[in-house]
PDB file of N, CA and C in Angstrom:
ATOM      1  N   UNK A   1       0.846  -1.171   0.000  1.00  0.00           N
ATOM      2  CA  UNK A   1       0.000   0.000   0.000  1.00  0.00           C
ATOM      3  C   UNK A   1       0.898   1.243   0.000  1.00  0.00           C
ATOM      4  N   UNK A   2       0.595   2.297  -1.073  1.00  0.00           N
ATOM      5  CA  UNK A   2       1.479   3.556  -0.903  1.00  0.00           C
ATOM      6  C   UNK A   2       0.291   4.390  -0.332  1.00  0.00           C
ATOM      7  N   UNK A   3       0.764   5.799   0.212  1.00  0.00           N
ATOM      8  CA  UNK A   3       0.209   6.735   0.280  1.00  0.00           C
ATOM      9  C   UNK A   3       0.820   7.844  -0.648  1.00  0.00           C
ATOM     10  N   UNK A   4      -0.903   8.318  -0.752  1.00  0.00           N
ATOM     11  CA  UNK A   4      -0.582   9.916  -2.377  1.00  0.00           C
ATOM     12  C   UNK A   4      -1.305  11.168  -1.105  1.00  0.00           C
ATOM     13  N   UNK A   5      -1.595  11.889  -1.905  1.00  0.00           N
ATOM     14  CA  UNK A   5      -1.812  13.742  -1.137  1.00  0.00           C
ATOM     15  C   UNK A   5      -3.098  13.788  -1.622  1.00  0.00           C
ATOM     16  N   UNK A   6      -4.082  14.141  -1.289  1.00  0.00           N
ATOM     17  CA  UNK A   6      -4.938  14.799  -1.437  1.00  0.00           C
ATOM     18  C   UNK A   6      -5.214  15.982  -1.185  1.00  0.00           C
ATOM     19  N   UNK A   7      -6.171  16.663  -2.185  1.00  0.00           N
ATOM     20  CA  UNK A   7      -5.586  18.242  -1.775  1.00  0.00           C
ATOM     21  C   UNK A   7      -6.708  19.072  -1.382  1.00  0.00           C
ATOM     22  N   UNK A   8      -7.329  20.060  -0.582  1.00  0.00           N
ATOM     23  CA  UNK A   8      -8.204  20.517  -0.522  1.00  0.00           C
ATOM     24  C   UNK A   8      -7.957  22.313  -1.066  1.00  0.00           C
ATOM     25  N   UNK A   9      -8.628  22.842  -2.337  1.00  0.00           N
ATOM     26  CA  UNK A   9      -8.109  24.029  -2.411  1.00  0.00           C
ATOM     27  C   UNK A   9      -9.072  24.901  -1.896  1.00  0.00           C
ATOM     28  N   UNK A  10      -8.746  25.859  -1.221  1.00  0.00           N
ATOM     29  CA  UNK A  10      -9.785  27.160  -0.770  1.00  0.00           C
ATOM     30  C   UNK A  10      -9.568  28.438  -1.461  1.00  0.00           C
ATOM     31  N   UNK A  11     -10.582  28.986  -2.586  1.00  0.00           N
ATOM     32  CA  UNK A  11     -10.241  30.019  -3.080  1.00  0.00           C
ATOM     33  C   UNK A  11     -11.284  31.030  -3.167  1.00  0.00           C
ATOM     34  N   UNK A  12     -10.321  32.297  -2.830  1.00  0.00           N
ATOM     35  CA  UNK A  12     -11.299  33.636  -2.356  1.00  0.00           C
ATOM     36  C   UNK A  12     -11.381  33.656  -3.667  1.00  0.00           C
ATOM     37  N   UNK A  13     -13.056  34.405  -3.737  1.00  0.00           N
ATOM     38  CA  UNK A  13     -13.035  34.850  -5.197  1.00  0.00           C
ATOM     39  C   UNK A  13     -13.765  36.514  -4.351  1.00  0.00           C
ATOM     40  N   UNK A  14     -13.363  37.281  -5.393  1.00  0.00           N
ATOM     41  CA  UNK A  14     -13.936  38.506  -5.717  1.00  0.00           C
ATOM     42  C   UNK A  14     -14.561  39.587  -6.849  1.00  0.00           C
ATOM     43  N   UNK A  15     -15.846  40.336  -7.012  1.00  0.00           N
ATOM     44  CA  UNK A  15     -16.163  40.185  -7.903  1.00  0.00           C
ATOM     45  C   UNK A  15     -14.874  41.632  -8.520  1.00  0.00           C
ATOM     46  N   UNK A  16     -14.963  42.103  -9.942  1.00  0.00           N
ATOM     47  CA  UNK A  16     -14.025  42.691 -10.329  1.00  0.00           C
ATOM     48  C   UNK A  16     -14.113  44.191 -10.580  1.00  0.00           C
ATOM     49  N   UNK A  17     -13.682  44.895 -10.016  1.00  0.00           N
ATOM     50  CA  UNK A  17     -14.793  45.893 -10.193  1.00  0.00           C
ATOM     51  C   UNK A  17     -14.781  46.773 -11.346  1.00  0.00           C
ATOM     52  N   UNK A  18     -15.614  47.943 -11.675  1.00  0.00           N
ATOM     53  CA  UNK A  18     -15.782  47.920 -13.420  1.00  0.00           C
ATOM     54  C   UNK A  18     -14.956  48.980 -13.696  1.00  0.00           C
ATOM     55  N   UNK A  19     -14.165  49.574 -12.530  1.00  0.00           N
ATOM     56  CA  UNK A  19     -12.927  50.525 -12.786  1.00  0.00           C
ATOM     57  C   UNK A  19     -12.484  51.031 -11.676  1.00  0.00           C
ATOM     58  N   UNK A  20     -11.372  51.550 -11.942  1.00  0.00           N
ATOM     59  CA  UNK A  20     -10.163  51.952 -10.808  1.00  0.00           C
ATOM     60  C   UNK A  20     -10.317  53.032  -9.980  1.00  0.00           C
ATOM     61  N   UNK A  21     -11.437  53.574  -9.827  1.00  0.00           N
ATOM     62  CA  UNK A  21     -11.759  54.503  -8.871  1.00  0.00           C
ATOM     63  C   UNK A  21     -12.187  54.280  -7.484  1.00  0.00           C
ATOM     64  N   UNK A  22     -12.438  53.141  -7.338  1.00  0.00           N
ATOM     65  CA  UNK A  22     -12.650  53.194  -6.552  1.00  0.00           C
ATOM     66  C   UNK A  22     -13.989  53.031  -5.415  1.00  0.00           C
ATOM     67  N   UNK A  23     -13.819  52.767  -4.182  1.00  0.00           N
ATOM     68  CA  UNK A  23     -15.200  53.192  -3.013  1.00  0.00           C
ATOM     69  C   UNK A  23     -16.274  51.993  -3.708  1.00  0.00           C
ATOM     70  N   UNK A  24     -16.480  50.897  -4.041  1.00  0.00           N
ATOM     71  CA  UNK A  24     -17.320  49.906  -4.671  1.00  0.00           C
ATOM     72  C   UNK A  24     -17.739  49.187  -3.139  1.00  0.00           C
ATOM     73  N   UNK A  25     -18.425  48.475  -3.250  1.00  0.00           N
ATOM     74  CA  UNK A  25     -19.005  47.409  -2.775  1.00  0.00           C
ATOM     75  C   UNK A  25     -18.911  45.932  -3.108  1.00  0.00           C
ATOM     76  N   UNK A  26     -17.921  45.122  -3.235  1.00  0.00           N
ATOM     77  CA  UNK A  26     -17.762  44.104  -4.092  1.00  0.00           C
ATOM     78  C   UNK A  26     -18.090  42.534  -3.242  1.00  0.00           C
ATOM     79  N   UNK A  27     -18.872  41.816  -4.384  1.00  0.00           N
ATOM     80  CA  UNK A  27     -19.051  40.448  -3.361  1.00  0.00           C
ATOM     81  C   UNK A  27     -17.656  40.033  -3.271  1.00  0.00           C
ATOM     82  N   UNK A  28     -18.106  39.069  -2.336  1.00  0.00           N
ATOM     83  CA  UNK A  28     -16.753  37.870  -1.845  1.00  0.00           C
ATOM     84  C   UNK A  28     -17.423  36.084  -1.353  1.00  0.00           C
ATOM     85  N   UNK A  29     -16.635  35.336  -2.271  1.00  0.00           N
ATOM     86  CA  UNK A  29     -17.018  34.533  -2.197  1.00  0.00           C
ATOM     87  C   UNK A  29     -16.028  33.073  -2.169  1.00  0.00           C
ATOM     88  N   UNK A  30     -15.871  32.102  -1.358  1.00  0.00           N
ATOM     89  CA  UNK A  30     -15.090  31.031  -1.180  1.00  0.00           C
ATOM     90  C   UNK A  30     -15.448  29.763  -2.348  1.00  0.00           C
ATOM     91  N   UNK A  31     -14.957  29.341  -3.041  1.00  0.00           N
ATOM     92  CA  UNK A  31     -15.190  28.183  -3.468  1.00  0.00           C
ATOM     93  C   UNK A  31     -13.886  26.688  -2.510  1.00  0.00           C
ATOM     94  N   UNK A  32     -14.403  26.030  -2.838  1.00  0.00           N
ATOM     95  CA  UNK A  32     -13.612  25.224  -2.078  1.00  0.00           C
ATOM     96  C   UNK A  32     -13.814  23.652  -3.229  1.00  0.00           C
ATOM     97  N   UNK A  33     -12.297  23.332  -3.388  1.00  0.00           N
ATOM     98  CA  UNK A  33     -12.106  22.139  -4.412  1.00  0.00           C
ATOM     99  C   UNK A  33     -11.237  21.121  -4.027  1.00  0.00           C
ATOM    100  N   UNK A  34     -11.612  19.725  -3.676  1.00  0.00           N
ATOM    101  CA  UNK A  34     -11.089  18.981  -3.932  1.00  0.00           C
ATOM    102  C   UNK A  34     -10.509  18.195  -4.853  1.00  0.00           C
ATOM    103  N   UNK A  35      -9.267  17.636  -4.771  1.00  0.00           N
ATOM    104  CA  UNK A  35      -8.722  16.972  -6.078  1.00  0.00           C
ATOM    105  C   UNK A  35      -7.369  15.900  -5.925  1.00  0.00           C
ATOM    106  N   UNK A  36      -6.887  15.529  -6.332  1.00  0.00           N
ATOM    107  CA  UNK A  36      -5.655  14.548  -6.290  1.00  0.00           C
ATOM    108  C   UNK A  36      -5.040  15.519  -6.054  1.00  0.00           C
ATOM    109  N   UNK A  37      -4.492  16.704  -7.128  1.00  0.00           N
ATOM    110  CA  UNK A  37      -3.009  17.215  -6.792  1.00  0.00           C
ATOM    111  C   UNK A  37      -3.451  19.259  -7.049  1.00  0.00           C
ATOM    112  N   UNK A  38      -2.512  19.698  -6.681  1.00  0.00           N
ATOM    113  CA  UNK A  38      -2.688  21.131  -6.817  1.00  0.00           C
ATOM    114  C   UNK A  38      -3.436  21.496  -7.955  1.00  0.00           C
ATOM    115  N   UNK A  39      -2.382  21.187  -8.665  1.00  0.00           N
ATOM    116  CA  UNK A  39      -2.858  21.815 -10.249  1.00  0.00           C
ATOM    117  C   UNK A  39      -4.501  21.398 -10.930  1.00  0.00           C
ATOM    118  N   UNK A  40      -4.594  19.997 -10.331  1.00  0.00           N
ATOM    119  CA  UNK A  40      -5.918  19.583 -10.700  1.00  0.00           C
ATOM    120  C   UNK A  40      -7.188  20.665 -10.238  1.00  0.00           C
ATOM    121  N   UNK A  41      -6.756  21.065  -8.402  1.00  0.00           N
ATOM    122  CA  UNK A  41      -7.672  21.661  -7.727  1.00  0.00           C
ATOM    123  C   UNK A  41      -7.562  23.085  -8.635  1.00  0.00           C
ATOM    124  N   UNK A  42      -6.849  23.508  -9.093  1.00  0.00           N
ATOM    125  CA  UNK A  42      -6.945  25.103  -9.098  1.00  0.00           C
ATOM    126  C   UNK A  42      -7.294  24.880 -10.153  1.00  0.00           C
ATOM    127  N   UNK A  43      -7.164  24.226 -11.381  1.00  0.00           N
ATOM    128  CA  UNK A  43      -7.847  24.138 -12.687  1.00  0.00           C
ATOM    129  C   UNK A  43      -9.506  23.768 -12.316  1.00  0.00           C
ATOM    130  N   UNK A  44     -10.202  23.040 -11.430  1.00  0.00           N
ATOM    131  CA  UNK A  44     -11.180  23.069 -11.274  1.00  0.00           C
ATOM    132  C   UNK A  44     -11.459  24.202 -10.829  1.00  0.00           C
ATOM    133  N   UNK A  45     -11.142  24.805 -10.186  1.00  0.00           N
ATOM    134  CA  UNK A  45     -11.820  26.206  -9.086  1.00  0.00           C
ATOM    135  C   UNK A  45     -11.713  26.895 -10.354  1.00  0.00           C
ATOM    136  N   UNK A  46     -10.216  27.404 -10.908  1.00  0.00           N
ATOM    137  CA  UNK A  46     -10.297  28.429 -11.980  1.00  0.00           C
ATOM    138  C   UNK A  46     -11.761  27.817 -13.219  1.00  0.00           C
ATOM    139  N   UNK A  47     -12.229  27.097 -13.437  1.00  0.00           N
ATOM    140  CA  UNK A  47     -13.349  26.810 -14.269  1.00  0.00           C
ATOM    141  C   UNK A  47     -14.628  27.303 -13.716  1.00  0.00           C
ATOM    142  N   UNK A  48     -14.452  27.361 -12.382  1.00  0.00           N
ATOM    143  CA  UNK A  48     -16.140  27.196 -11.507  1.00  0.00           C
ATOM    144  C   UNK A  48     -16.218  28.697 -11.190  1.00  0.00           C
ATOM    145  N   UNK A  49     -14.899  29.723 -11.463  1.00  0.00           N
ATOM    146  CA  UNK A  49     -15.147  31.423 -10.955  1.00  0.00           C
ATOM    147  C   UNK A  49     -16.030  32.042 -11.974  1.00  0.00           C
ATOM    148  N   UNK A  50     -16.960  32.774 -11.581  1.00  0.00           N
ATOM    149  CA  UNK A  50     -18.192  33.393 -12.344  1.00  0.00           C
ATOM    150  C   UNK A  50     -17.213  34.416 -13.052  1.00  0.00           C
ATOM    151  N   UNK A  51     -17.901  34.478 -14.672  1.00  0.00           N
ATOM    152  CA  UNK A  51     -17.978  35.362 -15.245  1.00  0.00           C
ATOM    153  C   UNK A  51     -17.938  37.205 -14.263  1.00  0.00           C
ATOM    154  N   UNK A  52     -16.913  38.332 -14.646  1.00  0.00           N
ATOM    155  CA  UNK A  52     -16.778  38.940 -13.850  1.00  0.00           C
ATOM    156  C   UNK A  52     -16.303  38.996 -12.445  1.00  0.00           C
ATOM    157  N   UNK A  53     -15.519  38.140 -12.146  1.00  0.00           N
ATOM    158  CA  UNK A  53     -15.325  37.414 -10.769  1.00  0.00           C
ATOM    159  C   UNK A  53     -13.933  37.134 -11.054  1.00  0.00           C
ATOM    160  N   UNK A  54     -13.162  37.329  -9.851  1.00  0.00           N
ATOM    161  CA  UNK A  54     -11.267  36.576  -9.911  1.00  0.00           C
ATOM    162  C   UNK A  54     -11.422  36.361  -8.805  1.00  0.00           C
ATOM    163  N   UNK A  55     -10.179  35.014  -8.559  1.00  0.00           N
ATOM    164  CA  UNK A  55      -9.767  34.540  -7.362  1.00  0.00           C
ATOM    165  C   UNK A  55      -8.739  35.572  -6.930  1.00  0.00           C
ATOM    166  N   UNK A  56      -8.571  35.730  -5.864  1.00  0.00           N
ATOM    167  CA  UNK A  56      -7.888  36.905  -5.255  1.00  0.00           C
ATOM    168  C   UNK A  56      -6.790  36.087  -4.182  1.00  0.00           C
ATOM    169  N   UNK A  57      -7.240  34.579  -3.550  1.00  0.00           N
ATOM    170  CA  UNK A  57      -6.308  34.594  -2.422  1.00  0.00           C
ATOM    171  C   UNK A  57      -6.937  32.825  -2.630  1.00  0.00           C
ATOM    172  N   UNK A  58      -5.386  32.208  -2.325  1.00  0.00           N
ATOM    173  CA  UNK A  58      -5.252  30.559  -2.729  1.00  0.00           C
ATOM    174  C   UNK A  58      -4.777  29.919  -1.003  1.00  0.00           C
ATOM    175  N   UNK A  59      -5.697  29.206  -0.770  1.00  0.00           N
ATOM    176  CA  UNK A  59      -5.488  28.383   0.734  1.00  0.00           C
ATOM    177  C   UNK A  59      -5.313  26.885   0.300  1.00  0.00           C
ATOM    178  N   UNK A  60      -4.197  25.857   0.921  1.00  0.00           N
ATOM    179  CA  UNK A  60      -4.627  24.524   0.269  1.00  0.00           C
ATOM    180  C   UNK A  60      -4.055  23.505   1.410  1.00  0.00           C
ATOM    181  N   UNK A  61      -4.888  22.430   1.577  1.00  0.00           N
ATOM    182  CA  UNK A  61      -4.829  21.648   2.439  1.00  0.00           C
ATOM    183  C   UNK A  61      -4.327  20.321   2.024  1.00  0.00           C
ATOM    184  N   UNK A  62      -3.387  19.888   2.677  1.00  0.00           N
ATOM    185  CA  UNK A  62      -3.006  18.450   2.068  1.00  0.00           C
ATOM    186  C   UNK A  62      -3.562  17.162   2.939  1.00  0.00           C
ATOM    187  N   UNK A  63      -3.612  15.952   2.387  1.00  0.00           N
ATOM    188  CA  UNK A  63      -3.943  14.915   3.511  1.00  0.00           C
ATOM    189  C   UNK A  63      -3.296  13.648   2.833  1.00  0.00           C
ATOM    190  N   UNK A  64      -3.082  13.121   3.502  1.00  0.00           N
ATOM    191  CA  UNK A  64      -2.375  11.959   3.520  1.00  0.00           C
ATOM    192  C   UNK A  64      -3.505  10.635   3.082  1.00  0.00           C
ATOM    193  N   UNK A  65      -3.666  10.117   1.603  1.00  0.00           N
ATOM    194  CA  UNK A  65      -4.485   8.799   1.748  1.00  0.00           C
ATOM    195  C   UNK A  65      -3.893   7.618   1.300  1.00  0.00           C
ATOM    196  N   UNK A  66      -4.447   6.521   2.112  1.00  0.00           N
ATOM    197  CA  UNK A  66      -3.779   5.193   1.351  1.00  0.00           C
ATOM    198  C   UNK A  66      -4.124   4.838  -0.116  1.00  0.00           C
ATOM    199  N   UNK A  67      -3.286   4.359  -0.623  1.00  0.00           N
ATOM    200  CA  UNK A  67      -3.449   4.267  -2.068  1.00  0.00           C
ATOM    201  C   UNK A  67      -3.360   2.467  -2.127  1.00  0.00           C
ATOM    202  N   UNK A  68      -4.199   1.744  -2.557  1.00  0.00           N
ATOM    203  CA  UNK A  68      -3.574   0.296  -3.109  1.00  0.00           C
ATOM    204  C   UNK A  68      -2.417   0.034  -4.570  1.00  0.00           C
TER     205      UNK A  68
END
């Protein structure tokens, strides 16, 4: 039995705002992705951010699973 990583990604999203002036009100919103490996998770999250919307801030959790 090996063990692999599992990854949990947490990503702020924010919406974008429609110019540089400033004083807005902007949502904020977490998506949260599981996946085998980094790159998998953030390619899912980066697919699932709404139109008008960026991720702003990347959190990621690893875990340890048995693999056969």
């Amino acid at each position: 039995m090996t063990a692999a990583q599992a990854v949990t990604l947490y990503a702020t999203m924010q919406e974008i705002p429609p110019d540089h002036r400033g004083g807005y009100t902007l949502g904020r919103d977490e998506l949260i992705v599981e996946d085998v490996d980094y790159d998998h998770a953030l390619a899912g999250a980066s697919q699932r951010v709404p139109e008008g919307w960026r991720i702003i801030a990347l959190r990621v959790e690893r875990e340890r699973v048995a693999t056969d």
